[in-house]
Protein backbone atom coordinates (compact mmCIF):
# COMPACT_ATOMS: atom_id res chain seq x y z
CA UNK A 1 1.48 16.57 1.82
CA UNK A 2 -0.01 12.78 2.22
CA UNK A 3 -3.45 12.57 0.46
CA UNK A 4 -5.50 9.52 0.35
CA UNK A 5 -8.47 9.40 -2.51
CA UNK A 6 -11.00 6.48 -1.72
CA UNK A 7 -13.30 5.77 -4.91
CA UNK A 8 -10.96 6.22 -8.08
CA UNK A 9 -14.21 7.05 -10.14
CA UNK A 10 -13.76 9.83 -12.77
CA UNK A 11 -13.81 12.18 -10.07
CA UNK A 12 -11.59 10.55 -7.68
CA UNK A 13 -8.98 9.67 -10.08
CA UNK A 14 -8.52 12.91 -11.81
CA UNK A 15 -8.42 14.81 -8.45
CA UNK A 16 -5.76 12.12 -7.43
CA UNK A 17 -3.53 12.64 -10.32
CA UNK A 18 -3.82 16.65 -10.08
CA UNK A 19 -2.72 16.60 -6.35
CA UNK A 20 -0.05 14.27 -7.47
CA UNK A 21 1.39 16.37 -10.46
CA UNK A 22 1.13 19.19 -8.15
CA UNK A 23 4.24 17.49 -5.79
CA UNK A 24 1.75 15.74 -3.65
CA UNK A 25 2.44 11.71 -2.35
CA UNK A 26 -1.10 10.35 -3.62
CA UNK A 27 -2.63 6.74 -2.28
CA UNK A 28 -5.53 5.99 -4.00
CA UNK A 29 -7.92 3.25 -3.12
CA UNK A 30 -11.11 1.37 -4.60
CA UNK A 31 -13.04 -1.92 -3.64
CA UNK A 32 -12.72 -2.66 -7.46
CA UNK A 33 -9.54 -4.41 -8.20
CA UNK A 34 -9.45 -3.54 -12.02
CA UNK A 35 -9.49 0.20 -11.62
CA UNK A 36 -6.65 0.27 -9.42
C-alpha cells in the first residue's frame, strides 16, 4: 500500500515509520525543511 503522512510532528512521524516497518511504501511530507 502507498501512504502519504503530511505533518511529520511526533504523531505523524511515528505513524509513518510504523506503516513503513509494517511493509508499507511511506512518503512523508512537512513545510519545515529540517524535519524532513
Amino acid at each position: 500500500m502507498r501512504i502519504a503522512v503530511v505533518g511529520t510532528g511526533y504523531v505523524g512521524l511515528v505513524t509513518g515509520t510504523c506503516f513503513a516497518e509494517t511493509g508499507n511504501h511511506v512518503i512523508c511530507v512537512d513545510i519545515d525543511e529540517n524535519k524532513v
